[in-house]
PDB file of N, CA and C in Angstrom:
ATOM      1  N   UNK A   1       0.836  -1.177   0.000  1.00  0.00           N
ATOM      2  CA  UNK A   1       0.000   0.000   0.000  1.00  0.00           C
ATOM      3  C   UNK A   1       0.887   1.249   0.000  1.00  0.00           C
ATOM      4  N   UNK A   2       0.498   1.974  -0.652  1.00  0.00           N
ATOM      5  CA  UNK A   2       1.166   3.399  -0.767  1.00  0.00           C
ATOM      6  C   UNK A   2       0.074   4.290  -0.205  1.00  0.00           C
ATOM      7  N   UNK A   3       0.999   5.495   0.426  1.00  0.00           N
ATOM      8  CA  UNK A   3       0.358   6.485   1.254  1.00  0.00           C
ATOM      9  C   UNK A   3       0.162   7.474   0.010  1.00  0.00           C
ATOM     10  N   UNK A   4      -0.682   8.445  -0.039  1.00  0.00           N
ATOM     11  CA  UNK A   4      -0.960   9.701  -0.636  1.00  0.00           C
ATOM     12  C   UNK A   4      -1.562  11.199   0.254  1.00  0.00           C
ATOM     13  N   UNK A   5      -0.176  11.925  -0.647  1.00  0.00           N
ATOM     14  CA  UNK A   5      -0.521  13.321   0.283  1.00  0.00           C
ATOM     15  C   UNK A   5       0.109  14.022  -0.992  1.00  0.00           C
ATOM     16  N   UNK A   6      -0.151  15.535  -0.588  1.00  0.00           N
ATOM     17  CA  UNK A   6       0.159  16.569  -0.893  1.00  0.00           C
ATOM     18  C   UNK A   6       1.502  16.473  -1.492  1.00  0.00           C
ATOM     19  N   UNK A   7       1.501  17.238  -3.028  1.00  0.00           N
ATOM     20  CA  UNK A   7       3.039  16.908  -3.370  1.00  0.00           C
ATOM     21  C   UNK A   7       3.357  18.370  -3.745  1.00  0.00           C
ATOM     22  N   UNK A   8       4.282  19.148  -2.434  1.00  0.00           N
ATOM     23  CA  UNK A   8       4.690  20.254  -2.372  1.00  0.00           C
ATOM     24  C   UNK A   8       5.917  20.596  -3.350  1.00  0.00           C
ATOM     25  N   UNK A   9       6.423  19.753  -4.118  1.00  0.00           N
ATOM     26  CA  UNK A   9       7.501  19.684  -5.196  1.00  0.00           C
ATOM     27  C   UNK A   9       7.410  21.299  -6.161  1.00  0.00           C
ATOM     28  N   UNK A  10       8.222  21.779  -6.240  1.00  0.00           N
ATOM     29  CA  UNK A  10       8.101  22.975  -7.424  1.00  0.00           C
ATOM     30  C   UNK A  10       7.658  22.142  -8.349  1.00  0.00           C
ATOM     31  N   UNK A  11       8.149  21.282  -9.185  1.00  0.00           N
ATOM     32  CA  UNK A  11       7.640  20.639 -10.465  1.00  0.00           C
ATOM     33  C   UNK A  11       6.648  20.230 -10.155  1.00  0.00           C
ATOM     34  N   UNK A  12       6.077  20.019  -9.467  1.00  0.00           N
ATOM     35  CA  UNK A  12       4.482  19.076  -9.447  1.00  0.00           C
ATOM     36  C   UNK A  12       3.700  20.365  -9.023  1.00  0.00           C
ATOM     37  N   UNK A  13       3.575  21.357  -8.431  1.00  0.00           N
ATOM     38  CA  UNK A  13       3.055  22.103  -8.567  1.00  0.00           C
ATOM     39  C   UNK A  13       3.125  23.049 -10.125  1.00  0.00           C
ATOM     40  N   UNK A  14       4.146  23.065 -10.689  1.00  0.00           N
ATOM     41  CA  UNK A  14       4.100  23.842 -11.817  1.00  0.00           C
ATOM     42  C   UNK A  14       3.366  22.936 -12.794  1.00  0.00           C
ATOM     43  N   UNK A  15       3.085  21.523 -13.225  1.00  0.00           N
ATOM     44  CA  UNK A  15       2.250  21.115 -13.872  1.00  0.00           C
ATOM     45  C   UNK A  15       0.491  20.894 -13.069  1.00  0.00           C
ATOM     46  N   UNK A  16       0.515  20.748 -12.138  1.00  0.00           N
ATOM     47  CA  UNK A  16      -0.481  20.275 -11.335  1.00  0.00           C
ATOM     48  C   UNK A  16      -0.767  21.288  -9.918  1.00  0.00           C
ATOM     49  N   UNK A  17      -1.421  22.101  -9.537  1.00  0.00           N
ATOM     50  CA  UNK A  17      -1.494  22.878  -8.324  1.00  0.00           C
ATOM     51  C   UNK A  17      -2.018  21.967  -7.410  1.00  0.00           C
ATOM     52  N   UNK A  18      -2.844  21.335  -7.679  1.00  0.00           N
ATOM     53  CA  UNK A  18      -3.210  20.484  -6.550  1.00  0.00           C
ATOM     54  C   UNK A  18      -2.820  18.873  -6.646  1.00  0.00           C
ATOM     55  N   UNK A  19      -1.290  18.964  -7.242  1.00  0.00           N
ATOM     56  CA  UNK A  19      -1.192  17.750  -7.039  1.00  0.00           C
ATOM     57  C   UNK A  19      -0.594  16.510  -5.800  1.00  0.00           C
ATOM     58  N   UNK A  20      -1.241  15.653  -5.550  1.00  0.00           N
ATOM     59  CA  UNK A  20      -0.903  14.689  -4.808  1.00  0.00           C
ATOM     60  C   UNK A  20      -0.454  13.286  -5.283  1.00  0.00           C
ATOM     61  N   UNK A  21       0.798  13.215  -4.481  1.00  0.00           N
ATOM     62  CA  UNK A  21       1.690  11.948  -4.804  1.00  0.00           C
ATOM     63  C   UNK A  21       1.773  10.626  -3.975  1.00  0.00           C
ATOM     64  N   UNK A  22       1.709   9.404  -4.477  1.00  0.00           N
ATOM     65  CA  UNK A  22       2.208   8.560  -3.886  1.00  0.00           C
ATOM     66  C   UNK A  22       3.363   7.958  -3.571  1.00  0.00           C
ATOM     67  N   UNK A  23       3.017   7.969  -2.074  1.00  0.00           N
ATOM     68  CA  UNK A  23       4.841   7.200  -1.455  1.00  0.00           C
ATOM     69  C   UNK A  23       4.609   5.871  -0.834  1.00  0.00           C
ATOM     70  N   UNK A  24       5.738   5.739  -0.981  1.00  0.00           N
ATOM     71  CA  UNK A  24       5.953   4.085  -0.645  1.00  0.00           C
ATOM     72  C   UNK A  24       6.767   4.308   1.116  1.00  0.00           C
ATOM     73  N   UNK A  25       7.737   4.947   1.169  1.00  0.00           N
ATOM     74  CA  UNK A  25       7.831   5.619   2.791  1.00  0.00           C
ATOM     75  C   UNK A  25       7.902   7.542   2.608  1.00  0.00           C
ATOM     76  N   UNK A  26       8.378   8.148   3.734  1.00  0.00           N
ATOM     77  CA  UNK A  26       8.451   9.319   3.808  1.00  0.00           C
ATOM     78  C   UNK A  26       8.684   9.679   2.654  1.00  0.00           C
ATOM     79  N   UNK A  27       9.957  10.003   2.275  1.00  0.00           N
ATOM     80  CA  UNK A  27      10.281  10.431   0.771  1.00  0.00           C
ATOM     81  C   UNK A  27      10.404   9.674  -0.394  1.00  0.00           C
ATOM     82  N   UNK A  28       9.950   8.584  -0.564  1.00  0.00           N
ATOM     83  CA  UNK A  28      10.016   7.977  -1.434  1.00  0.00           C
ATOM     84  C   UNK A  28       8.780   7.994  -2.352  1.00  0.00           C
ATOM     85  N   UNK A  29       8.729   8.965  -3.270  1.00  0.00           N
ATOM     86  CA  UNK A  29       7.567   9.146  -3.734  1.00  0.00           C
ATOM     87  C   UNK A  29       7.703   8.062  -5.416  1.00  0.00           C
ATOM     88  N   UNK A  30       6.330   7.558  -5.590  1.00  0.00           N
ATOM     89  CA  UNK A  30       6.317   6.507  -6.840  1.00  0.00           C
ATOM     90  C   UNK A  30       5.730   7.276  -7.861  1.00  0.00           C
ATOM     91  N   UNK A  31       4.645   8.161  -7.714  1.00  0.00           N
ATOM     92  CA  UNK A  31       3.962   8.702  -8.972  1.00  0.00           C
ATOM     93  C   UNK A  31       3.436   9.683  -8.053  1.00  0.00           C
ATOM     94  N   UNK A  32       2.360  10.440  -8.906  1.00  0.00           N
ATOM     95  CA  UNK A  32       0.965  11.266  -8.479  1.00  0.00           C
ATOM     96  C   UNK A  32      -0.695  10.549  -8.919  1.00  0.00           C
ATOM     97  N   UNK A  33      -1.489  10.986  -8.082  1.00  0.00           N
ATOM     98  CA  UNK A  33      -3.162  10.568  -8.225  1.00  0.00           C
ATOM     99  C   UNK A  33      -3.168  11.531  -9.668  1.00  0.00           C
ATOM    100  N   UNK A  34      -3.619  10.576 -10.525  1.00  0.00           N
ATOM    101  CA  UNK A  34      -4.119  11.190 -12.007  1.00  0.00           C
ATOM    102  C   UNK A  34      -4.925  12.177 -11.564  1.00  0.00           C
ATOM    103  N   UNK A  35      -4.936  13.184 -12.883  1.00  0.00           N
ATOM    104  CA  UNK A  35      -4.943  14.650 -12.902  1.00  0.00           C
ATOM    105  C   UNK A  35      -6.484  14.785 -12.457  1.00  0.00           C
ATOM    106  N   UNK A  36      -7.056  13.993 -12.715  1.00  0.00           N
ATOM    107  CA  UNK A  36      -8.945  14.375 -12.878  1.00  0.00           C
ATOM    108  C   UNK A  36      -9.114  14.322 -11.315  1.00  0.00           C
ATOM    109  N   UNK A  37      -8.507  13.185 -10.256  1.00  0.00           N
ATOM    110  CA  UNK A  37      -8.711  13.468  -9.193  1.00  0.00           C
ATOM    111  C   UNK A  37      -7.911  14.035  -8.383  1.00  0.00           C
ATOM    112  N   UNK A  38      -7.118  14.737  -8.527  1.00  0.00           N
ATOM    113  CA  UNK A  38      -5.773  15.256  -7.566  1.00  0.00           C
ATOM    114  C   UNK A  38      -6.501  16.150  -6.835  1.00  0.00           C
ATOM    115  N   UNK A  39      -7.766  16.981  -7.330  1.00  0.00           N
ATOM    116  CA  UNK A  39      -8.574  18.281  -6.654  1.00  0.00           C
ATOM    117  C   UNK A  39      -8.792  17.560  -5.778  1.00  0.00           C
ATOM    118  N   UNK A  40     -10.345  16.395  -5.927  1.00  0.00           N
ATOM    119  CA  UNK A  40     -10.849  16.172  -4.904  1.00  0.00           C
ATOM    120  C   UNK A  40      -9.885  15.391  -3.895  1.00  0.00           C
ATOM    121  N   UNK A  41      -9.485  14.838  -4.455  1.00  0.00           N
ATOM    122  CA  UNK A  41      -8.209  13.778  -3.231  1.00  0.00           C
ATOM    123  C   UNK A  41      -7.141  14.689  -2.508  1.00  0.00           C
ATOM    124  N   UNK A  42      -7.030  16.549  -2.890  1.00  0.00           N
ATOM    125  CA  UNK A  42      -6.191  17.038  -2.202  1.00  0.00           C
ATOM    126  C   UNK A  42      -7.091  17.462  -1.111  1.00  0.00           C
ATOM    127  N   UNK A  43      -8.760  18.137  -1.783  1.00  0.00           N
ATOM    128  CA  UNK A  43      -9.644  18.423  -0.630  1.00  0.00           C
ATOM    129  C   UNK A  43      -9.518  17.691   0.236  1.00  0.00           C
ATOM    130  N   UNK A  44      -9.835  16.467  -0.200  1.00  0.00           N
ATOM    131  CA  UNK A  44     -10.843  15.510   1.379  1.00  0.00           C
ATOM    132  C   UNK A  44      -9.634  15.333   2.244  1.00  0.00           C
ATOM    133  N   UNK A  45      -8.164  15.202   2.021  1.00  0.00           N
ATOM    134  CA  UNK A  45      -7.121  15.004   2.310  1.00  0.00           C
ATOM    135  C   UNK A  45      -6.681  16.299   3.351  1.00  0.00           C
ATOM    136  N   UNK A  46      -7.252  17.756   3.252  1.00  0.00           N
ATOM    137  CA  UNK A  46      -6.949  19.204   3.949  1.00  0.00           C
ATOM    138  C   UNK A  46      -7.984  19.174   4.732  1.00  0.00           C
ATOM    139  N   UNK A  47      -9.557  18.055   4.472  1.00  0.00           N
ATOM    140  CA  UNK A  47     -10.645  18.885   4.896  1.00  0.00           C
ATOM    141  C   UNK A  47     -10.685  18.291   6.686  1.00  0.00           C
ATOM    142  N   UNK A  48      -9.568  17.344   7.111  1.00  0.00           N
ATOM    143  CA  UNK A  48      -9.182  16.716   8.307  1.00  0.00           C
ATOM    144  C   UNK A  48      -8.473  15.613   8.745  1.00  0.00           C
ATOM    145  N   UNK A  49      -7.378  16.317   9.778  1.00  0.00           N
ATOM    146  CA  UNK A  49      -6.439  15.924   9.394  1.00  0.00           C
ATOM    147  C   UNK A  49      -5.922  14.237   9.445  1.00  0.00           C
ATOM    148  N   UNK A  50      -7.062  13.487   9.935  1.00  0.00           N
ATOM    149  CA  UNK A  50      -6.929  12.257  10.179  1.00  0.00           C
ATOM    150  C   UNK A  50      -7.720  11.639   8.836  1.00  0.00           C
ATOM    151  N   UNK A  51      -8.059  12.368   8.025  1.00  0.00           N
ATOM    152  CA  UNK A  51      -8.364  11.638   6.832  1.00  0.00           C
ATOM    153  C   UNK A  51      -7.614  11.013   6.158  1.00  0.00           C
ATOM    154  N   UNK A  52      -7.643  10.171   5.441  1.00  0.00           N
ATOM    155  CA  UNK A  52      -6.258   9.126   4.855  1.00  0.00           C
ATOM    156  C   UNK A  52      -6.466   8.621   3.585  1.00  0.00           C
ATOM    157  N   UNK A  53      -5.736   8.892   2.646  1.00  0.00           N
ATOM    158  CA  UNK A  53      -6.209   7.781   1.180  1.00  0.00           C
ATOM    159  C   UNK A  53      -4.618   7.263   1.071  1.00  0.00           C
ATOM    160  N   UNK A  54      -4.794   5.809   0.585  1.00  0.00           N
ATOM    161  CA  UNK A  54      -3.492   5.030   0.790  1.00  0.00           C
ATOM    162  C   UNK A  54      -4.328   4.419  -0.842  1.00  0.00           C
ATOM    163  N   UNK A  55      -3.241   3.760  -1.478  1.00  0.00           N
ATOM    164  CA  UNK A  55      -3.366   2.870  -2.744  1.00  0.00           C
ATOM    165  C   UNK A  55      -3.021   2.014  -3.186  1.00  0.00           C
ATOM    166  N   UNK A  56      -3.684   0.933  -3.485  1.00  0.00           N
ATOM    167  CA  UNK A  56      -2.981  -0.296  -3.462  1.00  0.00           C
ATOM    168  C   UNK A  56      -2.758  -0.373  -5.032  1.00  0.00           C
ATOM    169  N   UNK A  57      -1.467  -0.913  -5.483  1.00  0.00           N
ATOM    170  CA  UNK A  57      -0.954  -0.906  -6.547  1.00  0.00           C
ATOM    171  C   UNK A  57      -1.359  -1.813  -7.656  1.00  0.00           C
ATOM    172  N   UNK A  58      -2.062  -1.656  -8.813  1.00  0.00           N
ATOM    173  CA  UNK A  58      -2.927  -2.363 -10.245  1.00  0.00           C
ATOM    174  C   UNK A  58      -2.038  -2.647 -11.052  1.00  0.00           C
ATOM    175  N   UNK A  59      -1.220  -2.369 -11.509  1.00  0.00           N
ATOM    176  CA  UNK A  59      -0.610  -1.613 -12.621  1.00  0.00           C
ATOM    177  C   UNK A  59       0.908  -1.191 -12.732  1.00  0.00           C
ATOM    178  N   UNK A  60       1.321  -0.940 -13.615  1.00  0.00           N
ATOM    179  CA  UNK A  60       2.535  -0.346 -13.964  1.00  0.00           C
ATOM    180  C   UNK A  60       2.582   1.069 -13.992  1.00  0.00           C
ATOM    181  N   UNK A  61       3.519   1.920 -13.536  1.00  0.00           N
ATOM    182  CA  UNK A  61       3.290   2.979 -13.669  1.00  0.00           C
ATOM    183  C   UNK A  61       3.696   3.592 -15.232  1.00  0.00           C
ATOM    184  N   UNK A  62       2.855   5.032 -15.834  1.00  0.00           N
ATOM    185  CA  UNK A  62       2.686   5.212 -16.880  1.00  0.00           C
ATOM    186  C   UNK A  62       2.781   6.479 -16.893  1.00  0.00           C
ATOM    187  N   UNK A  63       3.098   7.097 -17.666  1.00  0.00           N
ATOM    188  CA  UNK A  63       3.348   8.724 -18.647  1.00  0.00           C
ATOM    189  C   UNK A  63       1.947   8.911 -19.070  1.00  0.00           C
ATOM    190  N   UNK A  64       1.371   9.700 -18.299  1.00  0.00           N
ATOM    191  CA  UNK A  64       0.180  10.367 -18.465  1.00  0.00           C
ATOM    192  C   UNK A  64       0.170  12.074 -18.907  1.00  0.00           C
ATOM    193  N   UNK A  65      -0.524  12.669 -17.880  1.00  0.00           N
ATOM    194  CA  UNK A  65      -0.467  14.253 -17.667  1.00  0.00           C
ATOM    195  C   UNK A  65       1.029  14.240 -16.726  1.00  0.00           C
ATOM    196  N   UNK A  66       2.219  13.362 -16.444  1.00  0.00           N
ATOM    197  CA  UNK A  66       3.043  13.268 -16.042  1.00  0.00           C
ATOM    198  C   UNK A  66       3.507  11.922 -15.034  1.00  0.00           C
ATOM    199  N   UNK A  67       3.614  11.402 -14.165  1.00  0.00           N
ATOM    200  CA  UNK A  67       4.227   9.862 -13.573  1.00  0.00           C
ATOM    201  C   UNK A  67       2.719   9.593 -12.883  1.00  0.00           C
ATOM    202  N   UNK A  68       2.216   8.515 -13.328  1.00  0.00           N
ATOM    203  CA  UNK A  68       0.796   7.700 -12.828  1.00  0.00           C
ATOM    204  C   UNK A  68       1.428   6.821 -12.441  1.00  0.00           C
ATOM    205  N   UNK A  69       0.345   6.192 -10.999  1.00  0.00           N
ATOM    206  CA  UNK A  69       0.207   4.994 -10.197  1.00  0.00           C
ATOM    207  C   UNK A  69      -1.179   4.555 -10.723  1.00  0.00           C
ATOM    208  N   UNK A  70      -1.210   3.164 -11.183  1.00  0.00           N
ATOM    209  CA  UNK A  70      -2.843   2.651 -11.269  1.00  0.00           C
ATOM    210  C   UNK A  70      -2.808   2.118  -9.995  1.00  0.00           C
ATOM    211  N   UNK A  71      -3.974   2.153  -9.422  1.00  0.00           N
ATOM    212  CA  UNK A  71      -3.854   1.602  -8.515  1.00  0.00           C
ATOM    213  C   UNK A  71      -5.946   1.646  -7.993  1.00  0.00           C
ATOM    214  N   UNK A  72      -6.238   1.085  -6.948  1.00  0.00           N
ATOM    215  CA  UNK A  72      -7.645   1.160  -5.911  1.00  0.00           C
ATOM    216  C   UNK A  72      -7.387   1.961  -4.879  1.00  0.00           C
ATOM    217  N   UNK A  73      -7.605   3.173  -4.915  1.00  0.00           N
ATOM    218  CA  UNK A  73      -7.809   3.866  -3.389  1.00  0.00           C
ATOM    219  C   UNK A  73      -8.586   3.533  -2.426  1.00  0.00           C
ATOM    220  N   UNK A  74      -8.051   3.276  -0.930  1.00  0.00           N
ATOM    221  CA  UNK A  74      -8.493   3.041   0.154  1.00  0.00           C
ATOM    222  C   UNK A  74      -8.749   4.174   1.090  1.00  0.00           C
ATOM    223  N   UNK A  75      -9.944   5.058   1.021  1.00  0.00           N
ATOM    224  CA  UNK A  75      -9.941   6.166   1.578  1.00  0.00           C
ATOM    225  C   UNK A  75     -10.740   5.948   2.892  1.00  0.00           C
ATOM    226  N   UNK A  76      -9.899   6.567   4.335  1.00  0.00           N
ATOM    227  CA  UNK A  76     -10.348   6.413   5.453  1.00  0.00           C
ATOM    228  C   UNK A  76     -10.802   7.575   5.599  1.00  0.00           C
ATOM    229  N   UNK A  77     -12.125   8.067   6.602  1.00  0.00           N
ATOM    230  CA  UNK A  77     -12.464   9.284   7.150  1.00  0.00           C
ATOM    231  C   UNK A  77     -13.180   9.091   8.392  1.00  0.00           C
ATOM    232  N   UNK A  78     -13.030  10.565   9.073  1.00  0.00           N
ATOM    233  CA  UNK A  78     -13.859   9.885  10.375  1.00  0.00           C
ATOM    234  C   UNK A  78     -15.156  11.227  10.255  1.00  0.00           C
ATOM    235  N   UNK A  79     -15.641  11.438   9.321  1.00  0.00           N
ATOM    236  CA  UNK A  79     -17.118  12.489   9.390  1.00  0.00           C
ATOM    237  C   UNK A  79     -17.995  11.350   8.131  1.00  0.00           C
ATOM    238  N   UNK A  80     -19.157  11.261   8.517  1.00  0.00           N
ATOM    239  CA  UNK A  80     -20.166  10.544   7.591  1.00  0.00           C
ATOM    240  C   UNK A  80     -20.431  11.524   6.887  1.00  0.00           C
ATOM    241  N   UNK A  81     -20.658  12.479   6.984  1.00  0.00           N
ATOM    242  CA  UNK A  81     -21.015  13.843   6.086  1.00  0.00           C
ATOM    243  C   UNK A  81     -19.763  14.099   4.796  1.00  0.00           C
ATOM    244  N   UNK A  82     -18.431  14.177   5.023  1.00  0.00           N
ATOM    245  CA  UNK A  82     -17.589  14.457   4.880  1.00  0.00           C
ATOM    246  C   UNK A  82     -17.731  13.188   3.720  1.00  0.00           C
ATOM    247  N   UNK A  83     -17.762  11.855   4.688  1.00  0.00           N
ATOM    248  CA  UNK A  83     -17.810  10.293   3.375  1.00  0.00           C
ATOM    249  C   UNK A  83     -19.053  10.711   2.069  1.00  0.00           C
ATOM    250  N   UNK A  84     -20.076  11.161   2.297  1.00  0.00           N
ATOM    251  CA  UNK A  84     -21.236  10.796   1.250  1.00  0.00           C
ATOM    252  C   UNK A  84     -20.887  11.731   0.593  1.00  0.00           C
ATOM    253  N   UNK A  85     -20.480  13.264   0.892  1.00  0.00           N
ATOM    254  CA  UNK A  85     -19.758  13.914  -0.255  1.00  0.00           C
ATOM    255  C   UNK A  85     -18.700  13.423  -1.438  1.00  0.00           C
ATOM    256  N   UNK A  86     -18.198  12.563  -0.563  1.00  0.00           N
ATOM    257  CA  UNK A  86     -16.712  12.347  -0.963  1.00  0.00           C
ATOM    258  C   UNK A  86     -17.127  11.489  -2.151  1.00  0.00           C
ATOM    259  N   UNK A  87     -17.854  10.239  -1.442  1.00  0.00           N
ATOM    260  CA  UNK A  87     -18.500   9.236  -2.410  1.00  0.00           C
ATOM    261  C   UNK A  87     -19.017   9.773  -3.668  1.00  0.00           C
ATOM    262  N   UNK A  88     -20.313  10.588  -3.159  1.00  0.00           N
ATOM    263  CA  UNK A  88     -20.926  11.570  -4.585  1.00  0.00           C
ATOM    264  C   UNK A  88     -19.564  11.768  -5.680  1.00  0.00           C
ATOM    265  N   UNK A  89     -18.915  12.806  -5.308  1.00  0.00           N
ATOM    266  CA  UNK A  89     -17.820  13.007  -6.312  1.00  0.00           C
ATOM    267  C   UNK A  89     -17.335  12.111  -6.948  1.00  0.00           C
ATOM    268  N   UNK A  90     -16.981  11.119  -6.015  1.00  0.00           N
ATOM    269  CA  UNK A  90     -16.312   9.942  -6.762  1.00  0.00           C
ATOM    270  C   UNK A  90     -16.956   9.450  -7.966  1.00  0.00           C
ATOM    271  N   UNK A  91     -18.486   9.188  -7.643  1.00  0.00           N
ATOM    272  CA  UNK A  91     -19.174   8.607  -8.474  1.00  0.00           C
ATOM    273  C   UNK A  91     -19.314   9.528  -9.778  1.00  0.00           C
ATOM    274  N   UNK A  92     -19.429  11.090  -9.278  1.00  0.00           N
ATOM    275  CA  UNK A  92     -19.875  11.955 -10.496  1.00  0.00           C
ATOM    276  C   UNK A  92     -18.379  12.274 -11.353  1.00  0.00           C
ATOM    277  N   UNK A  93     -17.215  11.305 -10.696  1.00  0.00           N
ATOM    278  CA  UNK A  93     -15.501  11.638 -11.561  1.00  0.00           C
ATOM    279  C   UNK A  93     -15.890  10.527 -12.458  1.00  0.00           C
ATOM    280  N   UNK A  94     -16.103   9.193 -11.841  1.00  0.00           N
ATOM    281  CA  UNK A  94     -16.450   8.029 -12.708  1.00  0.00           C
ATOM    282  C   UNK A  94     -17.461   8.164 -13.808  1.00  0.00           C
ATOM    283  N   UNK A  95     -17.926   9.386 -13.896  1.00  0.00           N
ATOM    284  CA  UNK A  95     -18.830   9.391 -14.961  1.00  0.00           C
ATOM    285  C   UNK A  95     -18.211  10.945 -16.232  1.00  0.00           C
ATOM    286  N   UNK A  96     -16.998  11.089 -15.553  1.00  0.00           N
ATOM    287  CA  UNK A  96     -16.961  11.667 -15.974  1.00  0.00           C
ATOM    288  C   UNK A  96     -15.409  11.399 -17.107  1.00  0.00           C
ATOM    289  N   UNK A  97     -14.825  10.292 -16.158  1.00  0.00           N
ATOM    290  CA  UNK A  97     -13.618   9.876 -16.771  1.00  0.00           C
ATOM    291  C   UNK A  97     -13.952   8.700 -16.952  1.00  0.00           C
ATOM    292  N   UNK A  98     -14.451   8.079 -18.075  1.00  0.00           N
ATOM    293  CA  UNK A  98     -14.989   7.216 -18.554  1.00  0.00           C
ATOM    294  C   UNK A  98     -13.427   5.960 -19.052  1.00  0.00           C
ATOM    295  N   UNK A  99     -12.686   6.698 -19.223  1.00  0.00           N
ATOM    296  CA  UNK A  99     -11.342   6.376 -19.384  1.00  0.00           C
ATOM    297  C   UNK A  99     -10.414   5.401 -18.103  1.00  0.00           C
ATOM    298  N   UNK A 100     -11.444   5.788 -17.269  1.00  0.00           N
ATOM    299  CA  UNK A 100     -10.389   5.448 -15.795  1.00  0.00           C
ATOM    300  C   UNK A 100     -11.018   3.975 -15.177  1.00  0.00           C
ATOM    301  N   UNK A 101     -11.192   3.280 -14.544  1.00  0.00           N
ATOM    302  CA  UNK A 101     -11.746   2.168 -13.803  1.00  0.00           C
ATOM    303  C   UNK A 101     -11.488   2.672 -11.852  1.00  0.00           C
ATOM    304  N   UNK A 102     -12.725   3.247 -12.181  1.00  0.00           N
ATOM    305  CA  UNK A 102     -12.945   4.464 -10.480  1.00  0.00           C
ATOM    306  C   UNK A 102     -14.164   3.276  -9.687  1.00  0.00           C
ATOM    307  N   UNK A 103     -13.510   2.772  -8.906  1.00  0.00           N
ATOM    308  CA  UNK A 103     -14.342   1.503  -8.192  1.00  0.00           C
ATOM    309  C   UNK A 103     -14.630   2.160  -6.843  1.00  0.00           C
ATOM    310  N   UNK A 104     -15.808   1.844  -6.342  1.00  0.00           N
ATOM    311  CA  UNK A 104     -16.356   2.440  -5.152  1.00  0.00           C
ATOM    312  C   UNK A 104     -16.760   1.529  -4.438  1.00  0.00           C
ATOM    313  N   UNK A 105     -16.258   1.408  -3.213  1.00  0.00           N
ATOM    314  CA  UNK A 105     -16.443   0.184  -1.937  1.00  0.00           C
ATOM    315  C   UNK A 105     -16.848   1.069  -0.729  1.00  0.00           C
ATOM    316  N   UNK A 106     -18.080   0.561  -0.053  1.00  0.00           N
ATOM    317  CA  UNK A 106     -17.937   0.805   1.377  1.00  0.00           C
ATOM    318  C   UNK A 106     -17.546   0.546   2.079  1.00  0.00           C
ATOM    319  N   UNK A 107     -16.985   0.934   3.440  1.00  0.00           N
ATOM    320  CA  UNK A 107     -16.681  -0.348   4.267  1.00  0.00           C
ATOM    321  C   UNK A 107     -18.193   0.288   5.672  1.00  0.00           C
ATOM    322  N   UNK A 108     -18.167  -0.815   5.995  1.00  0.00           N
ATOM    323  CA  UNK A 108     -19.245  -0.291   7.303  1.00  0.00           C
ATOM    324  C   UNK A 108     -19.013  -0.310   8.375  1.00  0.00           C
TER     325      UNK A 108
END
């Protein structure tokens, strides 16, 4: 599993403002969350601070809008309000990146 946070990099901000990267430890970063979700995954990621998206690895990484991880995000939160938003989006990215395989799991 790889962790994902905020990727304060000059270069990743100069292609991506809100982009977020995956690491494998502290600095060891593998890629960034493709471009369509880097917004919402930087929100839910600022909106508290025990929120968590980690990713488990699909794929090879690939030359996209710049270094992709395929991967299933495992997103933890502790507001139910905060989750059904989150979910919504998800669902309304999956319809929007028809391109991507955006899988949505609950846990209960």
């Amino acid at each position: 599993m790889l962790a994902c946070r905020n990727d304060d990099h000059k270069e990743a901000k100069e292609h991506n403002e809100y982009a977020v990267g995956t690491y494998l430890e502290a600095d060891n970063k593998l890629g960034h969350v493709p471009i369509e979700l880097s917004f919402l995954m930087l929100t839910f990621l600022k909106a508290h601070h025990e929120n968590k998206v980690q990713v488990k690895v699909t794929g090879s990484r690939r030359l996209e809008n710049g270094l992709v991880v395929l991967g299933c995000f495992l997103v933890r939160m502790t507001s139910t309000v905060v989750a059904t938003k989150f979910e919504q989006e998800i669902y309304r990215m999956k319809e929007l990146c028809t391109h991507m395989d955006i899988t949505v799991e609950k846990l209960r």
